[in-house]
PDB file of N, CA and C in Angstrom:
ATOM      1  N   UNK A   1       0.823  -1.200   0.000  1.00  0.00           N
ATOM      2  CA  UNK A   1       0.000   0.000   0.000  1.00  0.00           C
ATOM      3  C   UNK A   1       0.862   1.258   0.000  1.00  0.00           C
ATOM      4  N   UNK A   2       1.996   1.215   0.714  1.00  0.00           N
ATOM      5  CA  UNK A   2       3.158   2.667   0.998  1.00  0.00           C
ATOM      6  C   UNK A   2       3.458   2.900  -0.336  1.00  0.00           C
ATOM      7  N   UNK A   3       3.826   2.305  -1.572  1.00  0.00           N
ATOM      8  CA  UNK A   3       4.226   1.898  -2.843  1.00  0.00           C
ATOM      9  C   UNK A   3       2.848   2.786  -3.597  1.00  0.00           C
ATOM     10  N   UNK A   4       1.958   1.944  -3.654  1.00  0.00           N
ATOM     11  CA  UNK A   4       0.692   2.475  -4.398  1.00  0.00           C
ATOM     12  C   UNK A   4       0.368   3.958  -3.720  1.00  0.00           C
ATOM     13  N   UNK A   5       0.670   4.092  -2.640  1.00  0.00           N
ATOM     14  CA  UNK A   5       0.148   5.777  -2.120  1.00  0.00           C
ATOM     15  C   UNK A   5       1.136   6.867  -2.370  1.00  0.00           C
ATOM     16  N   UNK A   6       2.253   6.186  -2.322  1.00  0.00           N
ATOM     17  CA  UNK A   6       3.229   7.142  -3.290  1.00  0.00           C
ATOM     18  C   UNK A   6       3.971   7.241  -4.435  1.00  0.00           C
ATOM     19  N   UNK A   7       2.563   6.335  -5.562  1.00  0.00           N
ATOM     20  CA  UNK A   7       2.785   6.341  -6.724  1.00  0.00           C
ATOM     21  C   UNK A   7       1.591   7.266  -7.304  1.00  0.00           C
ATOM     22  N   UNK A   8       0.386   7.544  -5.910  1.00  0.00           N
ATOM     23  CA  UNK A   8      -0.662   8.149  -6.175  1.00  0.00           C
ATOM     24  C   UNK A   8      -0.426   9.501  -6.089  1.00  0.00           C
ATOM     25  N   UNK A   9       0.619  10.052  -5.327  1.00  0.00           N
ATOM     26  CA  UNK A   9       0.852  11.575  -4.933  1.00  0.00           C
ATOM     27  C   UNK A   9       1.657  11.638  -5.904  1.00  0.00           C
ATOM     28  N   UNK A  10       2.705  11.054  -6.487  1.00  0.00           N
ATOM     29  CA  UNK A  10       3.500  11.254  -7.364  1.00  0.00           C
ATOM     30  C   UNK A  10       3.010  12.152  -8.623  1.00  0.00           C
ATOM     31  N   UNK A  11       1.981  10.936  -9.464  1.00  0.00           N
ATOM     32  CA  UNK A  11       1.520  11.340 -10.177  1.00  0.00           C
ATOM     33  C   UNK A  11       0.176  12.244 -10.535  1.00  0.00           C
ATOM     34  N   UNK A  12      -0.390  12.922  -9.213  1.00  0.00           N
ATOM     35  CA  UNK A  12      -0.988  13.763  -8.887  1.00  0.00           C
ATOM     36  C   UNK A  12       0.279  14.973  -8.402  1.00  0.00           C
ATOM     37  N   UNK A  13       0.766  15.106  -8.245  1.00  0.00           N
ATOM     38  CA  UNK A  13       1.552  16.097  -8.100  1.00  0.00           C
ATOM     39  C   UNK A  13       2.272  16.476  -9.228  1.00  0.00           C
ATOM     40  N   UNK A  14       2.632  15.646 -10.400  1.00  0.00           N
ATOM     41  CA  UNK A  14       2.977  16.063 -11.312  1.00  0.00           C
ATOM     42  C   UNK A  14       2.221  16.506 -12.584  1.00  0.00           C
ATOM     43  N   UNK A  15       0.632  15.991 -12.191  1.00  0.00           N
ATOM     44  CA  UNK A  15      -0.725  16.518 -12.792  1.00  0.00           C
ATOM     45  C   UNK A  15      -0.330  15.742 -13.893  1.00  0.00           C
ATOM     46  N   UNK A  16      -0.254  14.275 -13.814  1.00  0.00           N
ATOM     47  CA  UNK A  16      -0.354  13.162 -14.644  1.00  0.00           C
ATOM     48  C   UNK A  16      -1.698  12.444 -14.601  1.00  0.00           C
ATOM     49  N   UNK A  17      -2.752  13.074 -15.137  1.00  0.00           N
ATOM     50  CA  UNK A  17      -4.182  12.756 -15.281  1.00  0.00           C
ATOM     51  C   UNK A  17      -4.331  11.081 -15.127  1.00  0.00           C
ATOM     52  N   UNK A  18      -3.776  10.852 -16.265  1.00  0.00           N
ATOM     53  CA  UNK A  18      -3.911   9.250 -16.952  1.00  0.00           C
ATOM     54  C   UNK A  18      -3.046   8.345 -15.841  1.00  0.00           C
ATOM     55  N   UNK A  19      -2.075   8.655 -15.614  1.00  0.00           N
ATOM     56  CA  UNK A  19      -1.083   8.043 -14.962  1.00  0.00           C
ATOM     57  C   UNK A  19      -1.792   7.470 -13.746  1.00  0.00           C
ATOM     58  N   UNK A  20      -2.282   8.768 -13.424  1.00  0.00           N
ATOM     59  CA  UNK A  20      -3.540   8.799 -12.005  1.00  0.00           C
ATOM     60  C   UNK A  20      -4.551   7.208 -12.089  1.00  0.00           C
ATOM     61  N   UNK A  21      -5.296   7.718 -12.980  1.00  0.00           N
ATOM     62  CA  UNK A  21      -6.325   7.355 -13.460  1.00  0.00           C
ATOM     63  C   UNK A  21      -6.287   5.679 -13.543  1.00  0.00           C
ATOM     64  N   UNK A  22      -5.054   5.353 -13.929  1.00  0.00           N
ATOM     65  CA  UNK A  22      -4.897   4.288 -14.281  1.00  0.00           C
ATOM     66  C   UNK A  22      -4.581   3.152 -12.959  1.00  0.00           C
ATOM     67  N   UNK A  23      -4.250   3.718 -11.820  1.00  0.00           N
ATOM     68  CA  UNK A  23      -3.648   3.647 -10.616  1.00  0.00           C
ATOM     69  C   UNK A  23      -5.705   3.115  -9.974  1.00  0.00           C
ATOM     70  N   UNK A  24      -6.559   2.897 -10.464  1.00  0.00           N
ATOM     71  CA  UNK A  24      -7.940   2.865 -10.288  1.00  0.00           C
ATOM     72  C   UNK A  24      -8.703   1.374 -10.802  1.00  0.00           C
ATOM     73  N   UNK A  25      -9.182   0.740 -10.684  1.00  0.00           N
ATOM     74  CA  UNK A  25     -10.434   0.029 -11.257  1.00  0.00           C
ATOM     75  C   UNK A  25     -11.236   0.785 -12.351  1.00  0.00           C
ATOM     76  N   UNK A  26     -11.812  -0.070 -13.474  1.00  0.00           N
ATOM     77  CA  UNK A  26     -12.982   1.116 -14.335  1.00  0.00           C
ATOM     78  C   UNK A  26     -13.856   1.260 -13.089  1.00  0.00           C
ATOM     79  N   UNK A  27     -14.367   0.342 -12.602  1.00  0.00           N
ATOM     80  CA  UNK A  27     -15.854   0.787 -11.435  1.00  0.00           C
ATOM     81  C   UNK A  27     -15.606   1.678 -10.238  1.00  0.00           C
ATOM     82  N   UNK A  28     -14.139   2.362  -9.890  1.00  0.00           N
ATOM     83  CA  UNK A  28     -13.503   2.867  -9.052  1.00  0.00           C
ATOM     84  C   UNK A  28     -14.583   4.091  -8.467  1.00  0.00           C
ATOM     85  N   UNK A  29     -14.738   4.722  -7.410  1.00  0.00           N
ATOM     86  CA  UNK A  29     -15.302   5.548  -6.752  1.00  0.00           C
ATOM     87  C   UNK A  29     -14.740   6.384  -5.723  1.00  0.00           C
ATOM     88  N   UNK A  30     -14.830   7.745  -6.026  1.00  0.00           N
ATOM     89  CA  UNK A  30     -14.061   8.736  -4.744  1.00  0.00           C
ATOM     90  C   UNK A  30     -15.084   9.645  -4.370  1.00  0.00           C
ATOM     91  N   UNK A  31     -15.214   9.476  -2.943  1.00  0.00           N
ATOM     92  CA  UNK A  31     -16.259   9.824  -2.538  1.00  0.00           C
ATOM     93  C   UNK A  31     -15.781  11.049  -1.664  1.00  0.00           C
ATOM     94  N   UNK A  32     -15.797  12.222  -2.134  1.00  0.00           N
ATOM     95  CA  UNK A  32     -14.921  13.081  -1.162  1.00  0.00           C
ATOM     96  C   UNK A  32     -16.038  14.604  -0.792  1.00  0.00           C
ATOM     97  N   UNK A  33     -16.819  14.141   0.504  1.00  0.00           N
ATOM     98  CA  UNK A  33     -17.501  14.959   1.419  1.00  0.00           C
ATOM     99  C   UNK A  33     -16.929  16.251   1.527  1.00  0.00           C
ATOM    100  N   UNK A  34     -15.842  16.755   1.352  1.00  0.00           N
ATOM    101  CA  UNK A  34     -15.193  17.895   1.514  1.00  0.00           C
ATOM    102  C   UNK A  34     -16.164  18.851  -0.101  1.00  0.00           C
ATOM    103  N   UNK A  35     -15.691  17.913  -1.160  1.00  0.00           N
ATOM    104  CA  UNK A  35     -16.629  19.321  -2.329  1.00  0.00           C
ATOM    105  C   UNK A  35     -17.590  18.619  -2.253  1.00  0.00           C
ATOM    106  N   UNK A  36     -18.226  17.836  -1.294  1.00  0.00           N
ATOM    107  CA  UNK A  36     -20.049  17.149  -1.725  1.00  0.00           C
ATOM    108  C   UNK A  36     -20.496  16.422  -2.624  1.00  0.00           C
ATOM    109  N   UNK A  37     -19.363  15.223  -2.886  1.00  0.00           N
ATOM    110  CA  UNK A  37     -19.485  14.891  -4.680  1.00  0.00           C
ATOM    111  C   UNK A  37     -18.957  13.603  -4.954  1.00  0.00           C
ATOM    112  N   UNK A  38     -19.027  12.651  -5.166  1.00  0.00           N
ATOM    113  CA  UNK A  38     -18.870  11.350  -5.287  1.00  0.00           C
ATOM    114  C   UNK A  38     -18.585  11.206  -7.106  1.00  0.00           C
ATOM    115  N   UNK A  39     -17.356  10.728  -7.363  1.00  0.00           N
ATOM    116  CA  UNK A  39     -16.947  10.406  -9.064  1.00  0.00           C
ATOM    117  C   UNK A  39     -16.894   9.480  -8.681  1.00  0.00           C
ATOM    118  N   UNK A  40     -17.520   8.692 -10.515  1.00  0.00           N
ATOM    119  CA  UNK A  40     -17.938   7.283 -10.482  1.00  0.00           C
ATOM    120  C   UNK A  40     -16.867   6.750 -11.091  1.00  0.00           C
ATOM    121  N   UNK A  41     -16.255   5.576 -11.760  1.00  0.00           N
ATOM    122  CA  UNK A  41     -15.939   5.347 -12.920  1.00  0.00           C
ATOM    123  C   UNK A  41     -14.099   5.654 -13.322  1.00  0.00           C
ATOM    124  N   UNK A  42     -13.917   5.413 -14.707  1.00  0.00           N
ATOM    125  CA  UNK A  42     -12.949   5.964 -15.121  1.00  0.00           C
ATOM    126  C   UNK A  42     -12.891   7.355 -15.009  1.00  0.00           C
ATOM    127  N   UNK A  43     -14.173   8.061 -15.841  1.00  0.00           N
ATOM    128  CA  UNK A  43     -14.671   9.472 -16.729  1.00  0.00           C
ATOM    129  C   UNK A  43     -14.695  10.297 -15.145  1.00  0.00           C
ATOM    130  N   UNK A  44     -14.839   9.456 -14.410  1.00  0.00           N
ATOM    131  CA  UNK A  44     -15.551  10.328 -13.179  1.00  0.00           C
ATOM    132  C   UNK A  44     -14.117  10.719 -12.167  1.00  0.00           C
ATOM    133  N   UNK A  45     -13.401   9.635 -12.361  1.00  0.00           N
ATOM    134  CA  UNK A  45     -12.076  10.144 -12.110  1.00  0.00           C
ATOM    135  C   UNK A  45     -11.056  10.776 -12.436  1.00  0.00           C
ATOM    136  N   UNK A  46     -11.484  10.761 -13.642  1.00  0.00           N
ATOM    137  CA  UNK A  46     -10.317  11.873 -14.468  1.00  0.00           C
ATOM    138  C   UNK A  46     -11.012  13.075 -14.016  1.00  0.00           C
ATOM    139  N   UNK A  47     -12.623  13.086 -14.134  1.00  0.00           N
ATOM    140  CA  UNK A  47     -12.859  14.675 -13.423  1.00  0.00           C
ATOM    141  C   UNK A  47     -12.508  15.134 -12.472  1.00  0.00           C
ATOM    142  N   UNK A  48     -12.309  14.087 -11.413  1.00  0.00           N
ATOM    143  CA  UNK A  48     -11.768  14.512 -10.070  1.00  0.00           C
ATOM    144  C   UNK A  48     -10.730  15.181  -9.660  1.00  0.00           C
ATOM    145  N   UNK A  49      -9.228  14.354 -10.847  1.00  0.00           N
ATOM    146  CA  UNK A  49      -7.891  15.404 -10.907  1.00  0.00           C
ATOM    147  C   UNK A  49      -8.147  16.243 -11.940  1.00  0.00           C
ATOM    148  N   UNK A  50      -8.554  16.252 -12.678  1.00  0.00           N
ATOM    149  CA  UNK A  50      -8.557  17.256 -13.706  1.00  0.00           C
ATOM    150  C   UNK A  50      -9.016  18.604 -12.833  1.00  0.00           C
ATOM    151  N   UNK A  51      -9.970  18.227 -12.095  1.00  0.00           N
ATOM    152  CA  UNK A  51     -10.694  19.810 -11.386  1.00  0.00           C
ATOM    153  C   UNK A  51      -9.724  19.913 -10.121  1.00  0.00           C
ATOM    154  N   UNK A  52      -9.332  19.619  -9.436  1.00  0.00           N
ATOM    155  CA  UNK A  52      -9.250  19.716  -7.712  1.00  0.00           C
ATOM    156  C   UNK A  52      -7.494  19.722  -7.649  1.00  0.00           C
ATOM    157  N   UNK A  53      -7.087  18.758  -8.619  1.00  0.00           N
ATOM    158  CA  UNK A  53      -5.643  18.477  -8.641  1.00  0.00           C
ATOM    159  C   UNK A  53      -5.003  19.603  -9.727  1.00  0.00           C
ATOM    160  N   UNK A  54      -5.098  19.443 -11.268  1.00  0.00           N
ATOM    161  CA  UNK A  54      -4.387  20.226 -11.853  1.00  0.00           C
ATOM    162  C   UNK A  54      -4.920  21.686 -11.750  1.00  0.00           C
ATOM    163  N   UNK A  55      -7.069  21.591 -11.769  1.00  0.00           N
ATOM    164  CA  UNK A  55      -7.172  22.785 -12.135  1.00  0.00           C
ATOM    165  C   UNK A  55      -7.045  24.097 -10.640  1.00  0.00           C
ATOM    166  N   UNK A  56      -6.459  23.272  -9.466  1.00  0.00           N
ATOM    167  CA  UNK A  56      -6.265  24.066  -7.997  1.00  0.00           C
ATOM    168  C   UNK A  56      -4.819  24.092  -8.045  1.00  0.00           C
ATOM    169  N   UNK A  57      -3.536  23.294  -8.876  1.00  0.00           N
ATOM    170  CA  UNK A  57      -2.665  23.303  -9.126  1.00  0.00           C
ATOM    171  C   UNK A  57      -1.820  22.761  -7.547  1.00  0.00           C
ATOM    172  N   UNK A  58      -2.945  21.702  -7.332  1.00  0.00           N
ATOM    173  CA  UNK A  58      -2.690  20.912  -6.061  1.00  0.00           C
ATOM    174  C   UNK A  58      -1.344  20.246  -5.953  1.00  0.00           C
ATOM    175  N   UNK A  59      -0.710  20.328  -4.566  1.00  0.00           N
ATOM    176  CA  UNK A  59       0.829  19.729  -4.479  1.00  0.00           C
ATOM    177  C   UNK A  59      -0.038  19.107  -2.938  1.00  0.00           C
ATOM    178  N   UNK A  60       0.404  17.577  -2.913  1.00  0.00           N
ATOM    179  CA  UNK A  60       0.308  16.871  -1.884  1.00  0.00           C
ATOM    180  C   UNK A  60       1.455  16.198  -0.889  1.00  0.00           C
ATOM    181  N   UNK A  61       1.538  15.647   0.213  1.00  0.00           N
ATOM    182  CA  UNK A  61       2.723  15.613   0.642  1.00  0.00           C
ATOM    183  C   UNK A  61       1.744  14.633   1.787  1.00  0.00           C
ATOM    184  N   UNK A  62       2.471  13.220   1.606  1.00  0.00           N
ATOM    185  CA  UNK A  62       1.985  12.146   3.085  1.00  0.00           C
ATOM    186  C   UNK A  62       2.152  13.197   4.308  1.00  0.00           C
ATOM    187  N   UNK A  63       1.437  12.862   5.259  1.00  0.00           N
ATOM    188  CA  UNK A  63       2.114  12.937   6.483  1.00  0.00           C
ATOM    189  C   UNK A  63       1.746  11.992   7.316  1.00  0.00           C
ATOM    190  N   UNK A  64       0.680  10.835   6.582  1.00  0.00           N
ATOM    191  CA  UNK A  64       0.829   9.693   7.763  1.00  0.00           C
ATOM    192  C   UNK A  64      -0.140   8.288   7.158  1.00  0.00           C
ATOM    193  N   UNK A  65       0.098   7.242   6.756  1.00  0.00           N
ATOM    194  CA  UNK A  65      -0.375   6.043   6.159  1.00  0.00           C
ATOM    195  C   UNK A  65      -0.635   5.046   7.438  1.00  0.00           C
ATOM    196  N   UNK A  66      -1.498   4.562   7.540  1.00  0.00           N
ATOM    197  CA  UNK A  66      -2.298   3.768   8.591  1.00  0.00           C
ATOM    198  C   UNK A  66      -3.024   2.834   7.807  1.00  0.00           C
ATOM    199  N   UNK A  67      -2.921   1.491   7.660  1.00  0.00           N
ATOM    200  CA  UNK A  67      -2.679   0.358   6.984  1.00  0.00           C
ATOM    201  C   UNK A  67      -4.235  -0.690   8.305  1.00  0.00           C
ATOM    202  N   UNK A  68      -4.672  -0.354   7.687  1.00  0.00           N
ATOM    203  CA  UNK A  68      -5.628  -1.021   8.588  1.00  0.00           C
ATOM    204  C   UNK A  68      -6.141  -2.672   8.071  1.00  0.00           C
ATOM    205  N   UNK A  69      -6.376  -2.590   6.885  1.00  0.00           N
ATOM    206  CA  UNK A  69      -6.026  -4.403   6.353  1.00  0.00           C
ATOM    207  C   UNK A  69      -5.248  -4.868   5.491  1.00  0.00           C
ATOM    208  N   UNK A  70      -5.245  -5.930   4.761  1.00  0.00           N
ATOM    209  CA  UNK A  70      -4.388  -5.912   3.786  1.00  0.00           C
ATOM    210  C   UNK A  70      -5.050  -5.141   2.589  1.00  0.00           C
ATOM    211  N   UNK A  71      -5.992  -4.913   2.710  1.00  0.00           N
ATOM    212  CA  UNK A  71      -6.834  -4.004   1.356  1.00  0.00           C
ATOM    213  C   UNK A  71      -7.172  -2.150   1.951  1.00  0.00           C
ATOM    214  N   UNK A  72      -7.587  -1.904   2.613  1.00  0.00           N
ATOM    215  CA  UNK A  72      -7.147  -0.961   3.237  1.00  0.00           C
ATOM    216  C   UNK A  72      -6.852   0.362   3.918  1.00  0.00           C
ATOM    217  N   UNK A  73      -6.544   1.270   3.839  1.00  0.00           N
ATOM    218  CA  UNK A  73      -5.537   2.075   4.702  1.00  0.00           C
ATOM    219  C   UNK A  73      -5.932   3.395   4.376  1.00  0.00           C
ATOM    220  N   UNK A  74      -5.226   4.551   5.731  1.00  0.00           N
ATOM    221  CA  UNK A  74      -5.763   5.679   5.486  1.00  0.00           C
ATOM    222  C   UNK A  74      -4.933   6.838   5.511  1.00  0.00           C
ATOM    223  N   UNK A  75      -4.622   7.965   4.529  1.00  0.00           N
ATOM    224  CA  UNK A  75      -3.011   8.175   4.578  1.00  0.00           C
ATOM    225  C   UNK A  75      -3.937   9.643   4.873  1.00  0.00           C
ATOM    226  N   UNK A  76      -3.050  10.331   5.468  1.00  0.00           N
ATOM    227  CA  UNK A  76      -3.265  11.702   6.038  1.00  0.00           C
ATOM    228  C   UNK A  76      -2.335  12.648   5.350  1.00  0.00           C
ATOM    229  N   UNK A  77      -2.850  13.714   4.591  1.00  0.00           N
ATOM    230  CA  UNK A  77      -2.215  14.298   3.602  1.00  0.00           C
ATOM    231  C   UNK A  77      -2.464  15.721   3.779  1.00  0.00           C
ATOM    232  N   UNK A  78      -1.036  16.381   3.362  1.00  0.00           N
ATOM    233  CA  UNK A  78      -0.851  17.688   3.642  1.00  0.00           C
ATOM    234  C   UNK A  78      -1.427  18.690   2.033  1.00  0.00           C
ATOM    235  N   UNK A  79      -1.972  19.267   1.868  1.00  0.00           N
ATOM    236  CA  UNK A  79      -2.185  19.838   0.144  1.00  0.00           C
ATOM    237  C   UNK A  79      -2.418  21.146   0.327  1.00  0.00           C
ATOM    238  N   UNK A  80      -1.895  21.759  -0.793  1.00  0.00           N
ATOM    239  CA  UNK A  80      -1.472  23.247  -0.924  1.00  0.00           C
ATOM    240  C   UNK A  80      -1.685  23.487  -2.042  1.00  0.00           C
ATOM    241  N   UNK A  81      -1.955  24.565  -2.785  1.00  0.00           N
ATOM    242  CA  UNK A  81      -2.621  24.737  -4.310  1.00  0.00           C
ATOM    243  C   UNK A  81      -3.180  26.111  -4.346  1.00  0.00           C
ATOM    244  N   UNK A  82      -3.967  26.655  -5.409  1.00  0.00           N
ATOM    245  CA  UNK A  82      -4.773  28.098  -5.616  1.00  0.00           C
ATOM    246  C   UNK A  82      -5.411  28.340  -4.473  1.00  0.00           C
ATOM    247  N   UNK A  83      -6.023  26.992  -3.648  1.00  0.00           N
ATOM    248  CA  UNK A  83      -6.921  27.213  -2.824  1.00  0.00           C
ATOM    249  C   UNK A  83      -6.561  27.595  -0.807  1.00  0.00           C
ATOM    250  N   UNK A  84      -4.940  27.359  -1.101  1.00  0.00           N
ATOM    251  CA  UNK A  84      -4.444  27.741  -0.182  1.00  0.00           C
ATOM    252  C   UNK A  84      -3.849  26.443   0.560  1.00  0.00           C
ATOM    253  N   UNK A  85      -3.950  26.146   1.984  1.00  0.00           N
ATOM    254  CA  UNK A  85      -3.445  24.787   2.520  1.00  0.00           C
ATOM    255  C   UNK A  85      -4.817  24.529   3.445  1.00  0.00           C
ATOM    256  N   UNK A  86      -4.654  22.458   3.102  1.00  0.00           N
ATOM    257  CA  UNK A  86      -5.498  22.085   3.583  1.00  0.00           C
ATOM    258  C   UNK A  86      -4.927  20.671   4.686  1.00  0.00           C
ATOM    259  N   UNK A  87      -5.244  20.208   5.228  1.00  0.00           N
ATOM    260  CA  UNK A  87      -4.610  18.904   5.949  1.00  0.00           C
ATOM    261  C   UNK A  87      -6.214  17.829   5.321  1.00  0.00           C
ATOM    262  N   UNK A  88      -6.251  16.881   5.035  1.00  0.00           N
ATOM    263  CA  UNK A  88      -7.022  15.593   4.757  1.00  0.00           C
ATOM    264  C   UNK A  88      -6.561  14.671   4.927  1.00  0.00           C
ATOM    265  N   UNK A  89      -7.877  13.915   4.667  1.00  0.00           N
ATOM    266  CA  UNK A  89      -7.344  12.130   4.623  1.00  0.00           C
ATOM    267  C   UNK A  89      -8.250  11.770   3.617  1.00  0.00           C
ATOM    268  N   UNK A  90      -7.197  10.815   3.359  1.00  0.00           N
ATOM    269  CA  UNK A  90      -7.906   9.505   2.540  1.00  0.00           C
ATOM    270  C   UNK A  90      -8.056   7.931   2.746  1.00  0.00           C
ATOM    271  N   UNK A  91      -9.085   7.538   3.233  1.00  0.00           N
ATOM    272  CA  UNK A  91      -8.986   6.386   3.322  1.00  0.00           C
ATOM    273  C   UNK A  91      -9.485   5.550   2.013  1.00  0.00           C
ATOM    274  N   UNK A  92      -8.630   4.101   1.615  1.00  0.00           N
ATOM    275  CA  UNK A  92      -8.537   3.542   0.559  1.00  0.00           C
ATOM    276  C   UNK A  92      -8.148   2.467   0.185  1.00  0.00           C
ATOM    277  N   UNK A  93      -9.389   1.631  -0.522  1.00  0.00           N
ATOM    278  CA  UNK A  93      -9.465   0.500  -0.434  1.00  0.00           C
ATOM    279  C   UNK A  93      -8.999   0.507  -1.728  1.00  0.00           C
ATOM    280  N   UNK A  94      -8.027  -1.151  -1.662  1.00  0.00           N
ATOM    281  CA  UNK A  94      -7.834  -1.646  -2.796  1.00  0.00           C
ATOM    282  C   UNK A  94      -8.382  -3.309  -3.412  1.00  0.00           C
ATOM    283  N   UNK A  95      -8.150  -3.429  -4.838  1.00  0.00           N
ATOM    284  CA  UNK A  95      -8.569  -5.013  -4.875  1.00  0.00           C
ATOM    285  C   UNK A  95      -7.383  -5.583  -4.610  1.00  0.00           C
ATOM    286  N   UNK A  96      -7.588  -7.206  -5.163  1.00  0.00           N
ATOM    287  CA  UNK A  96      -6.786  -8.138  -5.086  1.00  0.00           C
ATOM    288  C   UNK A  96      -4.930  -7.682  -6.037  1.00  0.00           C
ATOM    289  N   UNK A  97      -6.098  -6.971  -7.158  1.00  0.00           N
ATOM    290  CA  UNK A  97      -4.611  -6.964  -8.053  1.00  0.00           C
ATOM    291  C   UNK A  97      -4.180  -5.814  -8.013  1.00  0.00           C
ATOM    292  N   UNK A  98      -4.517  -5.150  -6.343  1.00  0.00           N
ATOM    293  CA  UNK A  98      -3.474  -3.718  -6.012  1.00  0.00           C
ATOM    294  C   UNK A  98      -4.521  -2.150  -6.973  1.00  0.00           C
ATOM    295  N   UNK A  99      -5.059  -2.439  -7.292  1.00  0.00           N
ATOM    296  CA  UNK A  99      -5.803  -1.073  -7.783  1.00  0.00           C
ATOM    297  C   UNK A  99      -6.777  -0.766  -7.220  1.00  0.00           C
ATOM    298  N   UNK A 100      -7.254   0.337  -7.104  1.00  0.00           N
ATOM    299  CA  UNK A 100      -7.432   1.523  -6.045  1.00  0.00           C
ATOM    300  C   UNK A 100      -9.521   1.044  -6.736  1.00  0.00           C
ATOM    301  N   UNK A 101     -10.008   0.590  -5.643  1.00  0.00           N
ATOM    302  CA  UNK A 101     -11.812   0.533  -5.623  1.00  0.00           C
ATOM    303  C   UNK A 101     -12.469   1.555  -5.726  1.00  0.00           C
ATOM    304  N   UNK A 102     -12.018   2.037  -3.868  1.00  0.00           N
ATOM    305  CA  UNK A 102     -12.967   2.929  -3.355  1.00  0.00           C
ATOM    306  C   UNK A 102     -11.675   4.376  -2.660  1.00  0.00           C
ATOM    307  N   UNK A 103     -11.655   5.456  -3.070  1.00  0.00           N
ATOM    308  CA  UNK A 103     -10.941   6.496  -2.083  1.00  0.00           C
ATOM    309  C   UNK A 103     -12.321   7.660  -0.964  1.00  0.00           C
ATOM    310  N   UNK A 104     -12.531   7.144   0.008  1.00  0.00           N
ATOM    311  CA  UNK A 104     -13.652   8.133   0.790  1.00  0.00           C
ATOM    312  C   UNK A 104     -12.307   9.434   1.428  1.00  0.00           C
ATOM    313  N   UNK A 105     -12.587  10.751   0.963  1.00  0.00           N
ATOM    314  CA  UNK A 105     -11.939  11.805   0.907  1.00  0.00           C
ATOM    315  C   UNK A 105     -12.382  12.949   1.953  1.00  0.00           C
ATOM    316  N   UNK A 106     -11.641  13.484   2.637  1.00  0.00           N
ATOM    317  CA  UNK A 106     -12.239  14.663   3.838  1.00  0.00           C
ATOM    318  C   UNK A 106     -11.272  15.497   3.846  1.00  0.00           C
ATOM    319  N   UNK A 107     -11.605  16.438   4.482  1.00  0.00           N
ATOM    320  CA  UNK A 107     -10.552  17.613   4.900  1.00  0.00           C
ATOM    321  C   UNK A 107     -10.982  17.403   6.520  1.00  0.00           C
ATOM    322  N   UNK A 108     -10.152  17.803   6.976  1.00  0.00           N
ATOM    323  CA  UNK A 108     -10.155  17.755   8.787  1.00  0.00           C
ATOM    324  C   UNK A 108     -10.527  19.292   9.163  1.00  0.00           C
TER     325      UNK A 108
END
């Protein structure tokens, strides 16, 4: 999971849409209560960085991964962008073959 979560900031920080994207399931879901808004899908995830990541010109930074099963875990993340600085979490489940299901998203 440490591997996959900082292959996820990576390429969100370098506003690698696809790269992102691909790091997902097609049926993948991010459910992030902070903008009120749940993306479904592939289409629904590319909207997600496309708006919040490149178009806030979001930079993320771990500050804490908590591994709760082998599928999983909830990394606490520092992000800074147009919109100023925020502290969140993400907790995030994966499947069998390591790609990303479900991400449920908050700001603290």
């Amino acid at each position: 999971m440490e591997k996959l979560v900082s292959t996820f900031i990576q390429t969100a920080n370098s506003f690698d849409v696809e790269g992102a994207v691909a790091l997902f399931t097609s049926d993948a879901v991010i459910d992030d209560v902070s903008v009120g808004d749940s993306f479904l899908g592939t289409e629904g995830i590319r909207r997600y960085f496309e708006q919040f990541f490149v178009g806030y010109k979001t930079a993320s930074r771990l500050l804490s991964l908590e591994q709760l099963d082998d599928f999983t875990a909830v990394a606490r993340l520092d992000f800074t962008g147009d919109f100023g600085h925020e502290i969140g979490t993400l907790k995030i489940r994966t499947n069998s073959d390591g790609l990303i299901e479900r991400i449920d998203a908050d700001l603290e």
